[in-house]
C-alpha atoms as a PDB file:
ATOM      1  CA  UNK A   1     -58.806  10.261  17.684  1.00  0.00           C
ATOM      2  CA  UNK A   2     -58.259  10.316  14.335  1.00  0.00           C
ATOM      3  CA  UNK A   3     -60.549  12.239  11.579  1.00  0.00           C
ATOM      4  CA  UNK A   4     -62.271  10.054   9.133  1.00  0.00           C
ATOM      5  CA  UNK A   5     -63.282  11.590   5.325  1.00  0.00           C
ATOM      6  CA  UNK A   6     -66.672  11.676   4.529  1.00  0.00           C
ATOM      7  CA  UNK A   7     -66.848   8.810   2.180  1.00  0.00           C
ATOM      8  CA  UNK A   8     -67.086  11.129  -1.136  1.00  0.00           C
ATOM      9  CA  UNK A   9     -64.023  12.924   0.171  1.00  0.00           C
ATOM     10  CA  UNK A  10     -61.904   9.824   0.895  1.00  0.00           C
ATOM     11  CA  UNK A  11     -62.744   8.591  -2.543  1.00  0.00           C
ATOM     12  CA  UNK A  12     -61.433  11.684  -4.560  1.00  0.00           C
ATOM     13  CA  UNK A  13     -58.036  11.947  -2.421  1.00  0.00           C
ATOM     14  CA  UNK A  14     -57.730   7.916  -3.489  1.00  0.00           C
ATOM     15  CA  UNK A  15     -58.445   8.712  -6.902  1.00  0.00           C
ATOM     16  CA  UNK A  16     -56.317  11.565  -6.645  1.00  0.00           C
ATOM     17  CA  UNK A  17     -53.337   9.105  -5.450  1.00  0.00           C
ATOM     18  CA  UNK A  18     -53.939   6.536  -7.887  1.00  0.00           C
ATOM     19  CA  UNK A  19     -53.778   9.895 -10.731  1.00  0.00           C
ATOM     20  CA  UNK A  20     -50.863  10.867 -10.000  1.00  0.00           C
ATOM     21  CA  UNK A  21     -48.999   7.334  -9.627  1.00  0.00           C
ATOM     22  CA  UNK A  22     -50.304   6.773 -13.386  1.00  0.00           C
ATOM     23  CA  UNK A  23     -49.578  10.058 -14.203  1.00  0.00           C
ATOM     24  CA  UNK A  24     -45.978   9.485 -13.179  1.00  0.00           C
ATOM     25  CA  UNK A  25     -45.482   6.200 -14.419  1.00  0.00           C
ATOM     26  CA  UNK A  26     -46.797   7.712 -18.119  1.00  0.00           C
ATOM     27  CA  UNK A  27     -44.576  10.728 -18.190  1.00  0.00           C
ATOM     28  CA  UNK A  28     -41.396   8.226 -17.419  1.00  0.00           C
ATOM     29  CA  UNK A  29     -42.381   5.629 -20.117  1.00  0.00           C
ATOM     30  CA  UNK A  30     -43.031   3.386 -17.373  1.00  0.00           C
ATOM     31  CA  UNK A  31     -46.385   3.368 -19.183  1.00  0.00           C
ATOM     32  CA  UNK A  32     -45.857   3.547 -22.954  1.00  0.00           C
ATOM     33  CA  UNK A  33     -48.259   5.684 -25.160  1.00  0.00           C
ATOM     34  CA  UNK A  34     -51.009   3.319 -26.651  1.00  0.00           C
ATOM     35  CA  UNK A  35     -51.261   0.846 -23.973  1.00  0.00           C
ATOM     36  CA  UNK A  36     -54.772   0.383 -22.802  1.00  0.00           C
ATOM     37  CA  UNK A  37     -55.596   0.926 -18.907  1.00  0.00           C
ATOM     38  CA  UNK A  38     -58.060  -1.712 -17.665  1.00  0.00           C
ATOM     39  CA  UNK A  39     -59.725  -0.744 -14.806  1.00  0.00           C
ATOM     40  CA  UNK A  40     -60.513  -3.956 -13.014  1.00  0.00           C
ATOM     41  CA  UNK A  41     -56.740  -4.569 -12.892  1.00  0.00           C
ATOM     42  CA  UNK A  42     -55.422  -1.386 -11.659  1.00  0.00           C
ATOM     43  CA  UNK A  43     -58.373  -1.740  -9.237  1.00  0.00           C
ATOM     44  CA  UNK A  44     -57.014  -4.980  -8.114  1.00  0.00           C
ATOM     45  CA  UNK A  45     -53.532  -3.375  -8.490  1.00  0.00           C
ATOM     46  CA  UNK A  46     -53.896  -0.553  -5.942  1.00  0.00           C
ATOM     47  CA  UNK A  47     -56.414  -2.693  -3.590  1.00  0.00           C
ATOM     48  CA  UNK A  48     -59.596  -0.559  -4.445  1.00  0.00           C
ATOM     49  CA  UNK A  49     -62.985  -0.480  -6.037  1.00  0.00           C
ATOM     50  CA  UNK A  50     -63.058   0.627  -9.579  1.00  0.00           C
ATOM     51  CA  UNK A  51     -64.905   3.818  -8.705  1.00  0.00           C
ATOM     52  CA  UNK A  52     -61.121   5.721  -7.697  1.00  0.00           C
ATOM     53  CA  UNK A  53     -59.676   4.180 -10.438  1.00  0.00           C
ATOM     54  CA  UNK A  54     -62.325   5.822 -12.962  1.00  0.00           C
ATOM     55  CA  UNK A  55     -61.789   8.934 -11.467  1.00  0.00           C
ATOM     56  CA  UNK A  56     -58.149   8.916 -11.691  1.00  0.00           C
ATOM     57  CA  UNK A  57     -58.703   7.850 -15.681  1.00  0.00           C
ATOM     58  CA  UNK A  58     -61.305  10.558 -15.620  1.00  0.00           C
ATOM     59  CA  UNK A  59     -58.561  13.101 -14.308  1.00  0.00           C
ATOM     60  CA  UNK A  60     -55.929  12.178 -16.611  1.00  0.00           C
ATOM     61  CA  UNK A  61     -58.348  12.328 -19.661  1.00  0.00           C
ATOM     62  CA  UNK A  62     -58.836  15.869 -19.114  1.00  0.00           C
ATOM     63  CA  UNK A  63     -55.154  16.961 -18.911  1.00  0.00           C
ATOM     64  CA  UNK A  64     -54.538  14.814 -22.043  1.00  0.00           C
ATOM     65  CA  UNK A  65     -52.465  11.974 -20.970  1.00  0.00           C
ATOM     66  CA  UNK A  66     -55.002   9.430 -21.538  1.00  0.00           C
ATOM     67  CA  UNK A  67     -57.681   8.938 -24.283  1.00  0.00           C
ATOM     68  CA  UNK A  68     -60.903   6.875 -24.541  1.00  0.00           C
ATOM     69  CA  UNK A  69     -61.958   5.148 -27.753  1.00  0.00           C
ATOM     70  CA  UNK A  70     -65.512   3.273 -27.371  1.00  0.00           C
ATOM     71  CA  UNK A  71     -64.018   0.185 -28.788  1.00  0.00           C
ATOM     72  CA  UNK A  72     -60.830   0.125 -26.706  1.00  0.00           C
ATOM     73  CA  UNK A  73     -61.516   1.793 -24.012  1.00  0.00           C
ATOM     74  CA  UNK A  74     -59.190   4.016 -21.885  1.00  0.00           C
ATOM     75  CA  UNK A  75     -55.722   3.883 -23.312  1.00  0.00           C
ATOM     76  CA  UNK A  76     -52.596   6.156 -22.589  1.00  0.00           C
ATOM     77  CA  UNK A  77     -52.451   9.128 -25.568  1.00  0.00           C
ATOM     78  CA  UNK A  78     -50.392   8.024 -28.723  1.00  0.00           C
ATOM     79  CA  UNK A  79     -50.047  11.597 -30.647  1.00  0.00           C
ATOM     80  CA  UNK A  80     -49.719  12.515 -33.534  1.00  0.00           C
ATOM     81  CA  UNK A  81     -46.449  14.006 -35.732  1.00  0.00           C
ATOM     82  CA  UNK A  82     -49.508  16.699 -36.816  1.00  0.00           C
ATOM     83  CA  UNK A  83     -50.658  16.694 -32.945  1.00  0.00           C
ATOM     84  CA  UNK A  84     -47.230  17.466 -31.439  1.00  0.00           C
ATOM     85  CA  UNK A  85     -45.960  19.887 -34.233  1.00  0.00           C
ATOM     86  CA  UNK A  86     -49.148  22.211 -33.683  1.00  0.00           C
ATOM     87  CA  UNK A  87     -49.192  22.152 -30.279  1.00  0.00           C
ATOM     88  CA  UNK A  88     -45.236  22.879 -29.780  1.00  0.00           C
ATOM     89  CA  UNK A  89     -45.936  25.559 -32.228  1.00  0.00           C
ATOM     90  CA  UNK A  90     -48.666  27.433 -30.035  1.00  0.00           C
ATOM     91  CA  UNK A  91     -45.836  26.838 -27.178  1.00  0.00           C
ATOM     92  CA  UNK A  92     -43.135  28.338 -28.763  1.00  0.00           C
ATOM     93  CA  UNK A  93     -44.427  31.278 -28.999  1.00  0.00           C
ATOM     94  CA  UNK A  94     -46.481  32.363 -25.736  1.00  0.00           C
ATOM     95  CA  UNK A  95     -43.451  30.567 -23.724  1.00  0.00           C
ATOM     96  CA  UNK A  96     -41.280  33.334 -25.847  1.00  0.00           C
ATOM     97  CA  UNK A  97     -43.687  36.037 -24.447  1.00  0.00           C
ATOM     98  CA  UNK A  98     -43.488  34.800 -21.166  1.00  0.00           C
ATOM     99  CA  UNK A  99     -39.719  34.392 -20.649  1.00  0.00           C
ATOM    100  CA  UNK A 100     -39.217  38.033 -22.723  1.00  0.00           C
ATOM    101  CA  UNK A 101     -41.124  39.536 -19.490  1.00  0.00           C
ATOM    102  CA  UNK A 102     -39.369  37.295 -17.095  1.00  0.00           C
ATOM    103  CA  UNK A 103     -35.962  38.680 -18.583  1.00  0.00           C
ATOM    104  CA  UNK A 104     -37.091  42.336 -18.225  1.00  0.00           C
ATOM    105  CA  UNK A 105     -38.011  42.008 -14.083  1.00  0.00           C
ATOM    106  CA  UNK A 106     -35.146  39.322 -13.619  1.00  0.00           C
ATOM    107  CA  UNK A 107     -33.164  39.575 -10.202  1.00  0.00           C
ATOM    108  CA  UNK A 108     -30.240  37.928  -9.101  1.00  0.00           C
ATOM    109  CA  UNK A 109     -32.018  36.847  -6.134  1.00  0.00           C
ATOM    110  CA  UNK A 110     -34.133  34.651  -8.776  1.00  0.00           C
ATOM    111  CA  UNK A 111     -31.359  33.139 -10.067  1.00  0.00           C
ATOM    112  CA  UNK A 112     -30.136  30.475  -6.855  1.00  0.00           C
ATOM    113  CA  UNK A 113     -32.993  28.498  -7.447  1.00  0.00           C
ATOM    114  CA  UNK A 114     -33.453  28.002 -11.081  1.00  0.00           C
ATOM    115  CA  UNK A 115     -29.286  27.172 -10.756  1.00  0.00           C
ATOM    116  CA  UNK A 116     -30.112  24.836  -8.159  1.00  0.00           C
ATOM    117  CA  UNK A 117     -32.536  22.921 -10.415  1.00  0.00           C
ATOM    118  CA  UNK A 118     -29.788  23.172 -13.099  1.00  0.00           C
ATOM    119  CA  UNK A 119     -27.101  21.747 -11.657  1.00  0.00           C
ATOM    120  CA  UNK A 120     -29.441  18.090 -10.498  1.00  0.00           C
ATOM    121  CA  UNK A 121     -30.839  18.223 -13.669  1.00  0.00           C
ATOM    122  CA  UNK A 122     -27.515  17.993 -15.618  1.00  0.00           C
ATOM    123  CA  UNK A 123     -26.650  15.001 -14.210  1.00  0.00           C
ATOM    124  CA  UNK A 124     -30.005  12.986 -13.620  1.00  0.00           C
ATOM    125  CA  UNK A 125     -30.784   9.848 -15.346  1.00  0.00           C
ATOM    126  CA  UNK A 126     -34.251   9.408 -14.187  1.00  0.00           C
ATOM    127  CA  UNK A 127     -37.021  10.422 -16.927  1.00  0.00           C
ATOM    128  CA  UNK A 128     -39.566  10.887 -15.042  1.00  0.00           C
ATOM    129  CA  UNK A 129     -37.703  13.363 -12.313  1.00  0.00           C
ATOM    130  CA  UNK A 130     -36.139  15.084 -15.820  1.00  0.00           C
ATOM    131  CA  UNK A 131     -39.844  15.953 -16.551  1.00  0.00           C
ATOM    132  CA  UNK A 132     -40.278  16.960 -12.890  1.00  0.00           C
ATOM    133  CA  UNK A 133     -36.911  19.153 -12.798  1.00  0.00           C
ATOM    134  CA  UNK A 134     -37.433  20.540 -16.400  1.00  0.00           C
ATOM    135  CA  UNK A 135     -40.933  21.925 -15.885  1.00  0.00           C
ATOM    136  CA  UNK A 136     -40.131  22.851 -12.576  1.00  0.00           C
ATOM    137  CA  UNK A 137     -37.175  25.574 -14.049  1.00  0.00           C
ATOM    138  CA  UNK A 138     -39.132  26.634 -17.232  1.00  0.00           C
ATOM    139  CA  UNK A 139     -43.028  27.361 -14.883  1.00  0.00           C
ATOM    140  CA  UNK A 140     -40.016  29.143 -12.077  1.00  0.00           C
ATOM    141  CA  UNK A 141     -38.784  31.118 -14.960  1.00  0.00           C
ATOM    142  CA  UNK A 142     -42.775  32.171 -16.219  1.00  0.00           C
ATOM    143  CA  UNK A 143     -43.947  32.537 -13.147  1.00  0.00           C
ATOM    144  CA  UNK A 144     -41.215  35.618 -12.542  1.00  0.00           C
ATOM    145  CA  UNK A 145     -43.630  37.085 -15.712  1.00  0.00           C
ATOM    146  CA  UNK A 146     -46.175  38.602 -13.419  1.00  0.00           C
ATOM    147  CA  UNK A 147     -48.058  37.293 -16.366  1.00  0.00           C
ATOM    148  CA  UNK A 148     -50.156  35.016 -13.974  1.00  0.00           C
ATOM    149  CA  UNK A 149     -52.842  34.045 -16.771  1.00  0.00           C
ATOM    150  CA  UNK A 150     -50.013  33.156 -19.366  1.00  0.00           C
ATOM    151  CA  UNK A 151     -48.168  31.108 -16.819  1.00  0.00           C
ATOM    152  CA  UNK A 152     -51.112  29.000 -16.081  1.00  0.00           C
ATOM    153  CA  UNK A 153     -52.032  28.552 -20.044  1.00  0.00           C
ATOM    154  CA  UNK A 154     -48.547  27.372 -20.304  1.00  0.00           C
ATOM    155  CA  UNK A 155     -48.329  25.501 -17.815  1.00  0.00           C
ATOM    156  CA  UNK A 156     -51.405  23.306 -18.807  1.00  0.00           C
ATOM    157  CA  UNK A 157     -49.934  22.553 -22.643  1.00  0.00           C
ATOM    158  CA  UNK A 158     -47.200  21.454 -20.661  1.00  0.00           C
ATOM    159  CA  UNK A 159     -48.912  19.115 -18.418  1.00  0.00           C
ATOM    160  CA  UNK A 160     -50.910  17.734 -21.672  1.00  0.00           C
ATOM    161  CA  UNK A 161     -47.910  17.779 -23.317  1.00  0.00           C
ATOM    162  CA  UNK A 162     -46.259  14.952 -20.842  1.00  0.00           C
ATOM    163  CA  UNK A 163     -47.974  12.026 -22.811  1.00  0.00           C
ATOM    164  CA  UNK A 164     -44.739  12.393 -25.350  1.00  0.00           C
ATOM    165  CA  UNK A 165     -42.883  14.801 -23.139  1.00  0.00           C
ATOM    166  CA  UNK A 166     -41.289  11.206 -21.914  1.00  0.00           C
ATOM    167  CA  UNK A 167     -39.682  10.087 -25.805  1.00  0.00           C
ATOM    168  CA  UNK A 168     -37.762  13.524 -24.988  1.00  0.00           C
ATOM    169  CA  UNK A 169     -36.859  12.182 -22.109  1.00  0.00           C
ATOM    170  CA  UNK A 170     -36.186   8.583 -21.889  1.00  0.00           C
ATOM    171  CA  UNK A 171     -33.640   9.434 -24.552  1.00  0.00           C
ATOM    172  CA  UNK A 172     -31.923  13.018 -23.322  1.00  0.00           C
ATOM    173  CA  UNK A 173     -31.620  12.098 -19.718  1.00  0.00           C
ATOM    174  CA  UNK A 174     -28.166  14.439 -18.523  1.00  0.00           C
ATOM    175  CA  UNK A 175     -27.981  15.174 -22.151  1.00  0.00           C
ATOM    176  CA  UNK A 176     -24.890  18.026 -22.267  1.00  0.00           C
ATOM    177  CA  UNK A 177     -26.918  19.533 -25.021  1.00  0.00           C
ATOM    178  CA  UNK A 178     -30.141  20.124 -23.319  1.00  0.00           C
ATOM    179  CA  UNK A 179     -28.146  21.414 -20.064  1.00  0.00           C
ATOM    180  CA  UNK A 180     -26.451  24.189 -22.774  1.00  0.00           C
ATOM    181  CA  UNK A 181     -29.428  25.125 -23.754  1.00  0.00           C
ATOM    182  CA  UNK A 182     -31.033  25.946 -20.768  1.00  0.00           C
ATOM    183  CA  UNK A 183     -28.257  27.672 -19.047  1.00  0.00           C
ATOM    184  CA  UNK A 184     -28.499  29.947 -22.185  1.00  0.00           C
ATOM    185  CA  UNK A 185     -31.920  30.452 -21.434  1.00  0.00           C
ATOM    186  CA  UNK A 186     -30.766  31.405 -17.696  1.00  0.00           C
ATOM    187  CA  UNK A 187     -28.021  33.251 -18.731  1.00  0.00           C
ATOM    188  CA  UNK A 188     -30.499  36.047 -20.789  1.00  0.00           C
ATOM    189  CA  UNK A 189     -32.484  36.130 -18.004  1.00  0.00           C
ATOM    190  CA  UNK A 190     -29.539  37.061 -15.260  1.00  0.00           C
ATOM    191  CA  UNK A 191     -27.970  39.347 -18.248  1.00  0.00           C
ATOM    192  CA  UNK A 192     -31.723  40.788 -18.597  1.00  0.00           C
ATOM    193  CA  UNK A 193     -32.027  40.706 -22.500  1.00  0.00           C
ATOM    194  CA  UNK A 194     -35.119  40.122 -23.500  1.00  0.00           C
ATOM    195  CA  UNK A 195     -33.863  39.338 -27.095  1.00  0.00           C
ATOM    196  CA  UNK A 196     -31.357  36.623 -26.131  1.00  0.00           C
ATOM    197  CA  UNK A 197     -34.256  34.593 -24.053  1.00  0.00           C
ATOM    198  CA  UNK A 198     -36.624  35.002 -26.502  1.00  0.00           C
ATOM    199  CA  UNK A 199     -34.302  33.384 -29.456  1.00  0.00           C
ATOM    200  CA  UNK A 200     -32.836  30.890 -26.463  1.00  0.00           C
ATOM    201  CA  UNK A 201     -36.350  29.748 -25.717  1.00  0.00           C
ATOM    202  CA  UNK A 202     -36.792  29.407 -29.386  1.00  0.00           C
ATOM    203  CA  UNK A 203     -34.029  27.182 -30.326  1.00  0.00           C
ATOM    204  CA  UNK A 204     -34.591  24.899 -27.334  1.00  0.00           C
ATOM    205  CA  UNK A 205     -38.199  24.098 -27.350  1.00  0.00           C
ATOM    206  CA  UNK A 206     -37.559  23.839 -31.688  1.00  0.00           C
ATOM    207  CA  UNK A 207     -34.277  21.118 -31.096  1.00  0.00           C
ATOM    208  CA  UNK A 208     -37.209  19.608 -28.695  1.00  0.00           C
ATOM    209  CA  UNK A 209     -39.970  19.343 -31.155  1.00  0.00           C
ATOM    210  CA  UNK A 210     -37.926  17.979 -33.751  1.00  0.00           C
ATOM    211  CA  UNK A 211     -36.921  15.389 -31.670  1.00  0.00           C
ATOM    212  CA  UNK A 212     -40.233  13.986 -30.337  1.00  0.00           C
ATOM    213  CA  UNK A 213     -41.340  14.603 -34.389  1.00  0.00           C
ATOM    214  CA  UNK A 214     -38.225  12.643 -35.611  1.00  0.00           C
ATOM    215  CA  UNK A 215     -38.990   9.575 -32.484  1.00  0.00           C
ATOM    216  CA  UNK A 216     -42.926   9.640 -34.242  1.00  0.00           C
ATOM    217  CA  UNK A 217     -41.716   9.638 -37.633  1.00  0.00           C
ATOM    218  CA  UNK A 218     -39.601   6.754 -37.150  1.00  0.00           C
ATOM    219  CA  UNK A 219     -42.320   4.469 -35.280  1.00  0.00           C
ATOM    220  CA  UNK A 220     -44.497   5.240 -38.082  1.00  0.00           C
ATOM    221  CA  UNK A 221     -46.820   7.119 -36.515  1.00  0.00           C
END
């Protein structure tokens, strides 16, 4: 016989569903920044009460991908040039700690892995598995650290960062550029020189923020 939730249980895995399908559908573009999320329809949407659905917006309001405005209610988070520029600034350089260590302890058992997620994301064309395969290589890299507290700072800019993470990648898909620059940042790691990742990490996540800046500046925001 099959286990049934307690009802407050069963509630926060469907708002935990219903978070992550929005969550996935922002960070491809699917769901463009400043659209408002009505409740009642994405209720209707996913065939549930608007108590999951709250949750979920709840959720996604506290990693940063959605923001709530009294007189508009619950829309996905339009940043700022100001907004991006500090916070890529504040990731620039504790991601340059954290690959620094990761190039000290580097192993070339590490290195199948992050090659593996390399090689699919060179050629994919999907944003929203980019933003899945490009986290996925730069939190593998941190996470070789040992810097366990870092990582996890880092890796929650980067989850708030998705809400314009997807201008990056709507338009770089397979881009031959971005797949240079992080087998550079691979490369220092497998040739363990600190100095090399540290100015590799640099230069990508800096051709990055002047992208996203440069997609702002030209909508006018």
């Amino acid at each position: 016989m099959a286990e049934t939730l307690p009802a407050p249980q069963l509630a926060r895995t469907i708002a935990g569903s219903i978070a992550a399908q929005l969550r996935a559908e922002i960070t491809s573009g699917q769901i463009p920044a400043g659209e408002k999320l009505r409740q009642n329809e994405l209720a209707k949407r996913f065939g549930v009460s608007s108590t999951p659905v709250r949750e979920a917006i709840a959720q996604l309001r506290i990693e940063g991908l959605v923001s709530f405005e009294p007189q508009r209610g619950a829309t996905v988070f339009k940043p700022s040039v100001a907004q991006v520029r500090e916070q890529y600034l504040i990731r620039i350089e504790l991601e340059a700690l954290a690959i620094r260590q990761a190039a000290e302890v580097f192993t070339p058992h590490d290195a199948p892995a992050l090659e593996a997620i390399l090689a699919e994301l060179a050629v994919c064309a999907d944003p929203a598995r980019t933003v899945e395969l490009n986290n996925q290589f730069h939190t593998g890299l941190y996470g070789l650290s040992g810097m366990h507290q870092l990582a996890a700072l880092i890796n929650n800019l980067r989850v708030s960062s998705s809400a314009y993470l997807q201008i990056y990648a709507s338009t770089n898909s397979a881009s031959p550029r971005i797949a240079q620059e992080h087998q550079n940042i691979l490369d220092a790691c497998k040739n363990n020189d600190p100095e090399a990742a540290d100015q590799a990490i640099r230069s990508h996540l800096g051709a990055s923020l002047e992208h996203i800046t440069a997609a702002l500046d030209s909508a006018g925001q």
